[in-house]
N, C-alpha and C. Protein backbone atom coordinates (compact mmCIF):
# COMPACT_ATOMS: atom_id res chain seq x y z
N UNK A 1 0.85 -1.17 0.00
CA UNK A 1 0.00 0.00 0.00
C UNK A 1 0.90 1.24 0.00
N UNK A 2 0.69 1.90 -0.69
CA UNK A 2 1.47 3.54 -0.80
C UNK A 2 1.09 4.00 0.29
N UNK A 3 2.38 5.04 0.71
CA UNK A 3 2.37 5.94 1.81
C UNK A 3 1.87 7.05 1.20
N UNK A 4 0.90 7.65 1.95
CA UNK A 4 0.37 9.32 2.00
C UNK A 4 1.71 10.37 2.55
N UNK A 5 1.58 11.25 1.54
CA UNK A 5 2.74 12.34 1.43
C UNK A 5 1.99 12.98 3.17
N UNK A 6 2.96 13.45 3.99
CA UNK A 6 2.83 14.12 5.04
C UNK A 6 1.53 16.01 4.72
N UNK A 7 1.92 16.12 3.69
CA UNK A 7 1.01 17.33 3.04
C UNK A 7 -0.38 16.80 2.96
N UNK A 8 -0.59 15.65 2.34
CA UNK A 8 -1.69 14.95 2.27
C UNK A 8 -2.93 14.42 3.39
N UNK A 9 -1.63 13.43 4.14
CA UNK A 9 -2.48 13.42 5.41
C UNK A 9 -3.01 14.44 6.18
N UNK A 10 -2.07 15.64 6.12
CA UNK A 10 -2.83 16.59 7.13
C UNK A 10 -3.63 17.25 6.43
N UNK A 11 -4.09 17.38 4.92
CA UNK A 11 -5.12 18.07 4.28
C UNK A 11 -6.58 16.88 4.61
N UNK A 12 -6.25 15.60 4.23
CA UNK A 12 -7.11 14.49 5.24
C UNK A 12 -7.81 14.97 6.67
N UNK A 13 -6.99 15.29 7.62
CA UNK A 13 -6.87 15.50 8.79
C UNK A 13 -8.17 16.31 9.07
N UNK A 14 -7.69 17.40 8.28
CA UNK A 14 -8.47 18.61 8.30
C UNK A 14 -9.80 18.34 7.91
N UNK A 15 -9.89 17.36 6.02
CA UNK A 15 -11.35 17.64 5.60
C UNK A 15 -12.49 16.92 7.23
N UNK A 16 -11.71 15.51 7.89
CA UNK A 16 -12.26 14.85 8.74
C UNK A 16 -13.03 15.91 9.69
N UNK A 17 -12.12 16.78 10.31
CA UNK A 17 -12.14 17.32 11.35
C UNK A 17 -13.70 18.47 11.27
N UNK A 18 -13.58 18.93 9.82
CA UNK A 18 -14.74 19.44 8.47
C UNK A 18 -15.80 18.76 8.72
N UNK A 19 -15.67 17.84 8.62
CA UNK A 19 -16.96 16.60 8.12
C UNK A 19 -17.74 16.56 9.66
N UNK A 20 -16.87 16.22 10.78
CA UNK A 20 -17.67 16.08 12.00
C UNK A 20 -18.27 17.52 12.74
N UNK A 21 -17.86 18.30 11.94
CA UNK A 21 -17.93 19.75 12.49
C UNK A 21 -19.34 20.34 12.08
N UNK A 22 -19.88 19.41 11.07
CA UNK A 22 -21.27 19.86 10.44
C UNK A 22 -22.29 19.16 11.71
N UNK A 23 -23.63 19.67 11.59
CA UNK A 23 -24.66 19.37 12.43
C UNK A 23 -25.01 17.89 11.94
N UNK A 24 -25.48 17.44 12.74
CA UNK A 24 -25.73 16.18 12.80
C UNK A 24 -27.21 15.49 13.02
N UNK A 25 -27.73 15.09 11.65
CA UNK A 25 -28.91 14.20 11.97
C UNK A 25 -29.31 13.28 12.37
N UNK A 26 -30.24 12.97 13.07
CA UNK A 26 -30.41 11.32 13.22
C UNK A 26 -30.18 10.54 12.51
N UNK A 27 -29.40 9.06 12.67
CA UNK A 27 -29.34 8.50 11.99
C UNK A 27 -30.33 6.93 12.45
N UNK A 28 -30.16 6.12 11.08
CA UNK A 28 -31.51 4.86 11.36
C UNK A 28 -31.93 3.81 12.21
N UNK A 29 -30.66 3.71 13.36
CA UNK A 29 -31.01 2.60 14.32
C UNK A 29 -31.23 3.15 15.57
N UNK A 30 -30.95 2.10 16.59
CA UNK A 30 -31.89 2.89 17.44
C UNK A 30 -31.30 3.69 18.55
N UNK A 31 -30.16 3.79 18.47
CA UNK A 31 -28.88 4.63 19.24
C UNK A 31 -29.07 5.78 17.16
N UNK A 32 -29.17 7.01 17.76
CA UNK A 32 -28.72 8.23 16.53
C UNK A 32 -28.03 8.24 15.89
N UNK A 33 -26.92 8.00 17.05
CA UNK A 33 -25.32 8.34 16.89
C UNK A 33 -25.36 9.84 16.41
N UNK A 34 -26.07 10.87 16.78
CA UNK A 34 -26.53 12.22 16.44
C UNK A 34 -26.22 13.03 17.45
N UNK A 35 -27.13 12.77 18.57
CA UNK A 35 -27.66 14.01 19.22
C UNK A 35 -27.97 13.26 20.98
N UNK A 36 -27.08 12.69 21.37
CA UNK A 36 -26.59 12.30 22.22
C UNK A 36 -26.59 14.01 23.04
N UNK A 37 -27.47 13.73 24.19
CA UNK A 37 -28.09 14.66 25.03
C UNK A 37 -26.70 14.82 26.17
N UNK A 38 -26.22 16.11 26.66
CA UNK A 38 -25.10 16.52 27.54
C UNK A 38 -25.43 15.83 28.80
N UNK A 39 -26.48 16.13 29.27
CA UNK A 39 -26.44 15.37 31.09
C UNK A 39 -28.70 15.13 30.51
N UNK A 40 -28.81 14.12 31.94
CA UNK A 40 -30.24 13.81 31.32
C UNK A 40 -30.68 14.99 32.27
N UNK A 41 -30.61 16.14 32.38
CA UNK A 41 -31.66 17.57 32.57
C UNK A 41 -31.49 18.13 31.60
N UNK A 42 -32.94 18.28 30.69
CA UNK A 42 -32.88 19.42 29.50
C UNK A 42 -33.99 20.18 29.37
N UNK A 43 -33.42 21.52 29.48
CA UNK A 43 -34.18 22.77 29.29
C UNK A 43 -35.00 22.90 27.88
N UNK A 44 -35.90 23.44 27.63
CA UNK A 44 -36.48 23.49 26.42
C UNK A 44 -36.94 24.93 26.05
N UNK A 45 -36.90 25.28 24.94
CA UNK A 45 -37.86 26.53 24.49
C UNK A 45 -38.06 26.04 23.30
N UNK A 46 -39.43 26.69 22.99
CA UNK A 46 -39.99 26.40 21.87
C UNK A 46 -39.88 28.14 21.63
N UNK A 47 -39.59 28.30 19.96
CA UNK A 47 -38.99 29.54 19.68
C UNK A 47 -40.45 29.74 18.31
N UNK A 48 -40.94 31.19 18.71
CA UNK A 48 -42.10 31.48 17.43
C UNK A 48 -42.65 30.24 17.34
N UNK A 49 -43.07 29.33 17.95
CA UNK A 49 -44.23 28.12 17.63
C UNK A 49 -45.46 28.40 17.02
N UNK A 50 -46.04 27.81 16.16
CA UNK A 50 -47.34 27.68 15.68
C UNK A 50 -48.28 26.64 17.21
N UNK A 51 -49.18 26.79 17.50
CA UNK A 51 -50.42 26.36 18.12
C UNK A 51 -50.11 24.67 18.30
N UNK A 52 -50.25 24.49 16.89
CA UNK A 52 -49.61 22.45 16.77
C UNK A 52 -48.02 22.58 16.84
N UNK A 53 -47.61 23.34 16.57
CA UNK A 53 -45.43 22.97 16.86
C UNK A 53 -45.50 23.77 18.40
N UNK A 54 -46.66 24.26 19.51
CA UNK A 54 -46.56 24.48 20.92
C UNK A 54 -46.88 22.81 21.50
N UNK A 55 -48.14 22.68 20.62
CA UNK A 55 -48.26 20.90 21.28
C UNK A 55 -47.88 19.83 20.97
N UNK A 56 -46.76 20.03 19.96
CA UNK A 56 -45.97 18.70 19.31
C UNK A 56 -44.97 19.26 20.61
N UNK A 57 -44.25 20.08 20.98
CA UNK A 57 -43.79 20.63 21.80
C UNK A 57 -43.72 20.13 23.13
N UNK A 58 -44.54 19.90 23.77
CA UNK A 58 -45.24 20.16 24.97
C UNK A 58 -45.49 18.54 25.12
N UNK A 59 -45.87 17.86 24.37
CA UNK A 59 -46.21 16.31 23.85
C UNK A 59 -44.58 15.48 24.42
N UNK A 60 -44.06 16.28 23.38
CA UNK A 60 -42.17 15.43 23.39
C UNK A 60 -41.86 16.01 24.49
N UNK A 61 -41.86 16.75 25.44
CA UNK A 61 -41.14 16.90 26.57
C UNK A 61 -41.84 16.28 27.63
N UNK A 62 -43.75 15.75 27.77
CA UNK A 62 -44.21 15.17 28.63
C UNK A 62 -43.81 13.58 28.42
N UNK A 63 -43.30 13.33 27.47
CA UNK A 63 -42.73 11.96 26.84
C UNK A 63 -41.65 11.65 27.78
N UNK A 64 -40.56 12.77 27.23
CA UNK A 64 -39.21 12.92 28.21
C UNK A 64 -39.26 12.48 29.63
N UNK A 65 -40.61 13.42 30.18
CA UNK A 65 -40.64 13.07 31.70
C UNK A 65 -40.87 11.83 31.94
N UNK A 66 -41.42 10.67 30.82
CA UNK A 66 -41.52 8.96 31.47
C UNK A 66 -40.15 9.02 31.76
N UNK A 67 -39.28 8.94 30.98
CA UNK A 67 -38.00 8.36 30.66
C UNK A 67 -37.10 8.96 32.54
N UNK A 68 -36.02 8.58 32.34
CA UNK A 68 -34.99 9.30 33.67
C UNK A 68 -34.80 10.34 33.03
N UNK A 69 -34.69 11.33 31.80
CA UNK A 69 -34.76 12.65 31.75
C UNK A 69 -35.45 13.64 32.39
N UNK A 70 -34.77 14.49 33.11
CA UNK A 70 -36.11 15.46 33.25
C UNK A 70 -36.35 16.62 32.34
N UNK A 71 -36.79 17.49 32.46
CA UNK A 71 -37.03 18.78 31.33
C UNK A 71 -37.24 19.82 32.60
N UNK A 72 -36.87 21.05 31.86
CA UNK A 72 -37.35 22.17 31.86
C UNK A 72 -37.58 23.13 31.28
N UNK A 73 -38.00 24.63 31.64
CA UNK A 73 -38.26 25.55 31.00
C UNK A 73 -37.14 26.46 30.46
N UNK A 74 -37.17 27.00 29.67
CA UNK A 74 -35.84 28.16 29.26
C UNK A 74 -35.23 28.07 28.66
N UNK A 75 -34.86 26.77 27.92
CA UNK A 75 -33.97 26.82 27.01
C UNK A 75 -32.43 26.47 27.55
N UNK A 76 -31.68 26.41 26.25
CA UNK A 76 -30.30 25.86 26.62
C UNK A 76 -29.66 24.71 26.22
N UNK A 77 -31.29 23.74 25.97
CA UNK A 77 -30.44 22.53 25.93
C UNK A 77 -31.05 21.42 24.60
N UNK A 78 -32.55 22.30 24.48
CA UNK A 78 -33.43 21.81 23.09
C UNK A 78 -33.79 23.35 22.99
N UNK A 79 -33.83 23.52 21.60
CA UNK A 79 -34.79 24.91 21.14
C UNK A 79 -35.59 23.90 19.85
N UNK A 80 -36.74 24.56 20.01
CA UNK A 80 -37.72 23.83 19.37
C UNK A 80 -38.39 25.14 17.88
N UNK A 81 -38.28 24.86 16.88
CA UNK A 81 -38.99 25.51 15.87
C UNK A 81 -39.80 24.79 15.28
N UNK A 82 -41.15 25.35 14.24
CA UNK A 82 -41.44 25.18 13.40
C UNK A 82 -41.61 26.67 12.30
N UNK A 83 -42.04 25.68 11.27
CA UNK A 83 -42.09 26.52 10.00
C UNK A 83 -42.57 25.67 8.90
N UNK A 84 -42.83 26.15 7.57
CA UNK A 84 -43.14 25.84 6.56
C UNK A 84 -41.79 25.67 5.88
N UNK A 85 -41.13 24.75 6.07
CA UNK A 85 -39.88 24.54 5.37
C UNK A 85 -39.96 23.74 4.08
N UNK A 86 -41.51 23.38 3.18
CA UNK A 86 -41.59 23.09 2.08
C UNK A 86 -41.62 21.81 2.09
N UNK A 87 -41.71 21.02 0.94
CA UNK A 87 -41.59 19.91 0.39
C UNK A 87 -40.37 18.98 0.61
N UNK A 88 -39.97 18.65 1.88
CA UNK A 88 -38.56 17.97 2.46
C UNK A 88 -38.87 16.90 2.40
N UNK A 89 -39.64 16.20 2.52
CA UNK A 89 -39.68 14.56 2.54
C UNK A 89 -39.53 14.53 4.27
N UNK A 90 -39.68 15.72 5.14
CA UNK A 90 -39.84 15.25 6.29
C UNK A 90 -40.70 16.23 7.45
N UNK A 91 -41.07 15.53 7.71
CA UNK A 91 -42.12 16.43 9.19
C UNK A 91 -41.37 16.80 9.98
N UNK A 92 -40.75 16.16 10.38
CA UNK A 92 -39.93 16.66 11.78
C UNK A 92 -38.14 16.19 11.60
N UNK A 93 -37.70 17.34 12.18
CA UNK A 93 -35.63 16.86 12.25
C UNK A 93 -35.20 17.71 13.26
N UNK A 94 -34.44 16.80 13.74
CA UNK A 94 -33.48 16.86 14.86
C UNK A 94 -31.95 16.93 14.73
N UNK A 95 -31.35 17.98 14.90
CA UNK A 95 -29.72 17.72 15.22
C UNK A 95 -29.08 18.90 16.18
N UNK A 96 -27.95 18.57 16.19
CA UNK A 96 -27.13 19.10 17.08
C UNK A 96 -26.15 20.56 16.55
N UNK A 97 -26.78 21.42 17.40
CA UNK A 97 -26.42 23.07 16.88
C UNK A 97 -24.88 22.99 17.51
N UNK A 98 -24.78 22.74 18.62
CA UNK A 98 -23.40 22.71 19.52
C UNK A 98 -23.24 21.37 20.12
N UNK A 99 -21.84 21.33 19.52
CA UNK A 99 -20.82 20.07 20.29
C UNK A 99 -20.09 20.61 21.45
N UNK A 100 -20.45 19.77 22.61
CA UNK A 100 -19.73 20.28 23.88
C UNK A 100 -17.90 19.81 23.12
N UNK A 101 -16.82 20.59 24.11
CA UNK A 101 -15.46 20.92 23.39
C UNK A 101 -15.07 19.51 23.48
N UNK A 102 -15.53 18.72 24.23
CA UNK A 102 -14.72 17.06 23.39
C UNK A 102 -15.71 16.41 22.42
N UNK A 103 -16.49 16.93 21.73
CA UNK A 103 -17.39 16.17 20.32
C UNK A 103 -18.00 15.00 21.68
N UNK A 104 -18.72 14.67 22.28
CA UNK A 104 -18.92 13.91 22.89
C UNK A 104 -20.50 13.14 23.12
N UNK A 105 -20.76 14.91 23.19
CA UNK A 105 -22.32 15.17 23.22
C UNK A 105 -22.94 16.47 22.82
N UNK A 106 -23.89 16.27 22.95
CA UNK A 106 -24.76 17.59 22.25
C UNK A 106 -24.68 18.41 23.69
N UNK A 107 -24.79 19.86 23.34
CA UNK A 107 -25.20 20.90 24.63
C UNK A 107 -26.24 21.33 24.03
N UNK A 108 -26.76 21.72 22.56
CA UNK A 108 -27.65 22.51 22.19
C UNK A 108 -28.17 21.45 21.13
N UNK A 109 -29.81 21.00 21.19
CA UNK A 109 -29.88 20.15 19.93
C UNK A 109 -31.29 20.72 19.72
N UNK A 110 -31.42 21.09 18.61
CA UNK A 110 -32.46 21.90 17.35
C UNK A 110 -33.46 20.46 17.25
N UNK A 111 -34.97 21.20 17.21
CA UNK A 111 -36.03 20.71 16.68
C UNK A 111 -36.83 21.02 16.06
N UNK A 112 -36.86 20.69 15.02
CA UNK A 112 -37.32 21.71 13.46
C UNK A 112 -39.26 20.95 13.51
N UNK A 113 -39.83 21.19 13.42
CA UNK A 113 -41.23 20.93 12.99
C UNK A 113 -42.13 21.55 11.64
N UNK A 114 -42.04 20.54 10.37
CA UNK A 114 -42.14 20.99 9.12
C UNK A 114 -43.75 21.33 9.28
N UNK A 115 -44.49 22.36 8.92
CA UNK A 115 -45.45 22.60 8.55
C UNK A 115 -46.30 22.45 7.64
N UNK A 116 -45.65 22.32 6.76
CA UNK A 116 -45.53 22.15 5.19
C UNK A 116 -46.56 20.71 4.83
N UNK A 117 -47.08 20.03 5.87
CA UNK A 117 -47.55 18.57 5.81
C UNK A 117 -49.17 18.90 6.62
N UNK A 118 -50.13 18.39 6.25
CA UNK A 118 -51.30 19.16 7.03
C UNK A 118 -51.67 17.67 7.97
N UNK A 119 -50.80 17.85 8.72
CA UNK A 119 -51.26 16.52 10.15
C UNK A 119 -52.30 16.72 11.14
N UNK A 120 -52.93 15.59 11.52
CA UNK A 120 -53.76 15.81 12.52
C UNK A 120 -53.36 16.48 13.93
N UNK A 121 -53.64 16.76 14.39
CA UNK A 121 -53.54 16.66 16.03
C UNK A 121 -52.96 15.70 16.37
N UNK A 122 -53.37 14.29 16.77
CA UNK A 122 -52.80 13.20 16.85
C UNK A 122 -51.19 12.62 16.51
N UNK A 123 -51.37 13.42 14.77
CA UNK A 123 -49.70 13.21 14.56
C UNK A 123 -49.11 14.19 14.83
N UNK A 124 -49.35 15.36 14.90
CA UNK A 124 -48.41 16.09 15.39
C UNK A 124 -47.96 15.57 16.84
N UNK A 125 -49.10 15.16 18.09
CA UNK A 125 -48.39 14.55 19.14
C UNK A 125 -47.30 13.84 18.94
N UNK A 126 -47.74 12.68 17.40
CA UNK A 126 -46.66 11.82 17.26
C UNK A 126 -45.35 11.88 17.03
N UNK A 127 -45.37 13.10 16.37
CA UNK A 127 -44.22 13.63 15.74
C UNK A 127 -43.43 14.58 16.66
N UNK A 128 -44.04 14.81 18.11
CA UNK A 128 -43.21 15.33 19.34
C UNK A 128 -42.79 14.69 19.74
N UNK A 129 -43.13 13.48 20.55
CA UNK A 129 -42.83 12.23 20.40
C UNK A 129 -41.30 12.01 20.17
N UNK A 130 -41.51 11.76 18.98
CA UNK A 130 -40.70 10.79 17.96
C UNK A 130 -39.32 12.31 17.99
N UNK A 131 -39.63 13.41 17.76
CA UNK A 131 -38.28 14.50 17.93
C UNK A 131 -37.82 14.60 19.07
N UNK A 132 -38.26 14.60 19.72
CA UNK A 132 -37.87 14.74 21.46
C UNK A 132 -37.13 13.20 21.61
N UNK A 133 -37.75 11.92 21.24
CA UNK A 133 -36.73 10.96 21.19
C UNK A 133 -35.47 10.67 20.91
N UNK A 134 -35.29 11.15 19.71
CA UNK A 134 -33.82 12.24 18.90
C UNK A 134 -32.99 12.74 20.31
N UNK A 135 -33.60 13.51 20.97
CA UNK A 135 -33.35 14.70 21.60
C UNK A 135 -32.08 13.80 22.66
N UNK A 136 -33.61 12.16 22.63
CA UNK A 136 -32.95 11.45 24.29
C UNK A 136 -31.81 10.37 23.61
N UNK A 137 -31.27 10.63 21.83
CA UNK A 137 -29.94 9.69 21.25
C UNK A 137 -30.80 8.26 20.96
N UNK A 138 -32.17 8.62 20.85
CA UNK A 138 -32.86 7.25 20.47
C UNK A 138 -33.27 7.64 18.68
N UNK A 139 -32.86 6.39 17.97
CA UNK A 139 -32.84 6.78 16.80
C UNK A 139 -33.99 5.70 16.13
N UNK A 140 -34.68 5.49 14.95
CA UNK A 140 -35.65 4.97 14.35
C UNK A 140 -36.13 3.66 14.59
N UNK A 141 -37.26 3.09 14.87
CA UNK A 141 -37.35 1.66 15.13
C UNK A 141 -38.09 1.21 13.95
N UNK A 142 -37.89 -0.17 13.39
CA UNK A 142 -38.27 -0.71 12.34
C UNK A 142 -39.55 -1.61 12.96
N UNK A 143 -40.41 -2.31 11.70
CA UNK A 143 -40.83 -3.02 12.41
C UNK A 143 -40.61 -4.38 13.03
N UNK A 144 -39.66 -4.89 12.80
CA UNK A 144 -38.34 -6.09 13.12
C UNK A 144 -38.25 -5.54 14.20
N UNK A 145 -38.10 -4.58 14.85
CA UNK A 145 -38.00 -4.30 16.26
C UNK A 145 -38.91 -3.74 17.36
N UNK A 146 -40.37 -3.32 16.21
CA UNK A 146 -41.35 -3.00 17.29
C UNK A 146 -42.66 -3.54 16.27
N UNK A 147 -42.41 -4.86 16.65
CA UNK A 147 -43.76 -5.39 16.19
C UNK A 147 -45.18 -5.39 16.35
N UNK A 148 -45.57 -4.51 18.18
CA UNK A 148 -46.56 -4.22 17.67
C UNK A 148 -47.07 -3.04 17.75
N UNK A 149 -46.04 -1.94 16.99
CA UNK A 149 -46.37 -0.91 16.29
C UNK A 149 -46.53 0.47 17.42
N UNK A 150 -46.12 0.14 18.49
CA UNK A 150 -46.29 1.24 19.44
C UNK A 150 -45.69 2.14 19.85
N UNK A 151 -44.40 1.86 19.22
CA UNK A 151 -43.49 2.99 19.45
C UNK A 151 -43.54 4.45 18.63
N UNK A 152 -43.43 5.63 18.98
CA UNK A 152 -43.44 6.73 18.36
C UNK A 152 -42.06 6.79 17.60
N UNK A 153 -41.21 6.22 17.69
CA UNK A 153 -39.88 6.27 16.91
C UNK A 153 -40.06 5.67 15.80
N UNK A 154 -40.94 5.04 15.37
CA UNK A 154 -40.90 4.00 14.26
C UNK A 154 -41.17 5.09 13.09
N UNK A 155 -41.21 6.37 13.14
CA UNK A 155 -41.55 7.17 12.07
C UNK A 155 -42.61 7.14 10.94
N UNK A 156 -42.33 7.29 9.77
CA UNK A 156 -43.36 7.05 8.70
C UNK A 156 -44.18 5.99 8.64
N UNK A 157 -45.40 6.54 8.05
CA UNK A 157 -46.37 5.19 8.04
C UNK A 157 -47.29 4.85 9.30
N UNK A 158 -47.21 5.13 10.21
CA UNK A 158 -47.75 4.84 11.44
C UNK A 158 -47.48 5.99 12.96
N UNK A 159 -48.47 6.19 13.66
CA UNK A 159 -48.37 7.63 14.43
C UNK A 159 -48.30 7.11 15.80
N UNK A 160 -48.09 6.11 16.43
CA UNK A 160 -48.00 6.07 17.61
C UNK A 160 -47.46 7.79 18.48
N UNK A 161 -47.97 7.92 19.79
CA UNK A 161 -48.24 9.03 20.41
C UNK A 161 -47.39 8.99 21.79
N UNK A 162 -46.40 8.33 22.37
CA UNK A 162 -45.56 7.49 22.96
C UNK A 162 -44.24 7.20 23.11
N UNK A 163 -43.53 7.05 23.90
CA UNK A 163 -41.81 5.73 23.81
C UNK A 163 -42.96 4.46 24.73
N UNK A 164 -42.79 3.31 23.93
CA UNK A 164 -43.06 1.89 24.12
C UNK A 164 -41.76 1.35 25.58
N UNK A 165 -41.52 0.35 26.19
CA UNK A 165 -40.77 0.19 27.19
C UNK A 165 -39.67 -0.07 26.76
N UNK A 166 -39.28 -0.72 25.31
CA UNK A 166 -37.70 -0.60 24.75
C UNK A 166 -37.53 0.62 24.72
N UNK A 167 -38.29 1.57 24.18
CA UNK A 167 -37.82 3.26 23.95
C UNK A 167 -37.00 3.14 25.27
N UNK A 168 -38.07 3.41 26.32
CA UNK A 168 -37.90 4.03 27.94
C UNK A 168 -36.44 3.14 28.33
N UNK A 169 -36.29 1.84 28.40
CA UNK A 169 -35.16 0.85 28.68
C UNK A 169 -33.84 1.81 27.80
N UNK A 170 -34.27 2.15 26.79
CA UNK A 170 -32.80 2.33 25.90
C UNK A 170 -32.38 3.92 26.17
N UNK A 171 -33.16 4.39 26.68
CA UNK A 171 -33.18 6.02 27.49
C UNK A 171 -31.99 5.74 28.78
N UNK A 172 -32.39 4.86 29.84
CA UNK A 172 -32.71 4.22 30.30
C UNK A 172 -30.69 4.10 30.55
N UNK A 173 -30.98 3.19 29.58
CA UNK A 173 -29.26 2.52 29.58
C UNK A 173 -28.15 3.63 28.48
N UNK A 174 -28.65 4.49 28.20
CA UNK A 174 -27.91 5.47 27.79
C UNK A 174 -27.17 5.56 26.07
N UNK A 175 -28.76 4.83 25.31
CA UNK A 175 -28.62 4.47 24.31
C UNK A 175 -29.45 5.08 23.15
């Protein structure tokens, strides 16, 4: 195998250092690997909310309180938006605005609520839910893993309103 010129590697070095430096979405299993929450107390504000992104809101943080997270008011640690952000292919996203200084965990993690989708009541609960789960480093459940359909993480296709007891367990064990 060829050696990398010393110029090289450290232009490497750098794009890496680039790449992890961008915000970070959830990703598909059931650990994020995203948005891994700083300590389990998190402050919340919901910033300019619409009426349904106050109770998708309000939904995902009474969720939080099953779990060993607690929540509070003010901000700091989730800021919560919505908006009409268009035709994304998604209702709701979660990532991480600030990396505490060892990349470790999130201090500040963003919750976007797309408007753009005309949901019930119901799903919008679901879809607090399911962002605020993000929030707790719990990432998508399939149905191979929640067979009977109760989890709010399982995303598209189905609205559960909830974390099921794997959610809460994997909160839980710091997953």
């Amino acid at each position: 195998m060829p050696r990398l010129s010393p110029r090289l590697t450290a232009a490497l070095a750098v794009a890496a250092a680039l790449i992890l430096a961008l915000p970070s979405a959830a990703h598909a299993d059931h650990d994020d690997d995203g948005t891994d929450p700083d300590n389990r107390n998190q402050a919340v504000k919901g910033i300019k909310l619409t009426t349904n992104g106050t109770n998708a809101m309000n939904h995902g943080k009474a969720e939080l309180e099953r779990s060993v997270i607690t929540t509070s008011w003010g901000g700091g640690d989730i800021e919560v938006y919505d908006a009409d952000y268009g035709d994304t292919e998604w209702s709701g996203r979660t990532d991480c605005t600030n990396w505490n200084a060892l990349w470790t965990s999130c201090d500040i993690i963003r919750v976007r609520f797309n408007q753009y989708y005309g949901l019930t009541a119901s799903q919008w609960r679901s879809l607090g839910c399911h962002e605020f789960g993000h929030t707790a480093d719990l990432g998508h459940r399939k149905a191979s893993n929640d067979s009977d359909n109760n989890s709010c993480m399982r995303g598209k296709g189905i609205w559960p309103t909830h974390y099921d007891q794997h959610d809460l367990n994997a909160i839980k064990a710091g997953t």
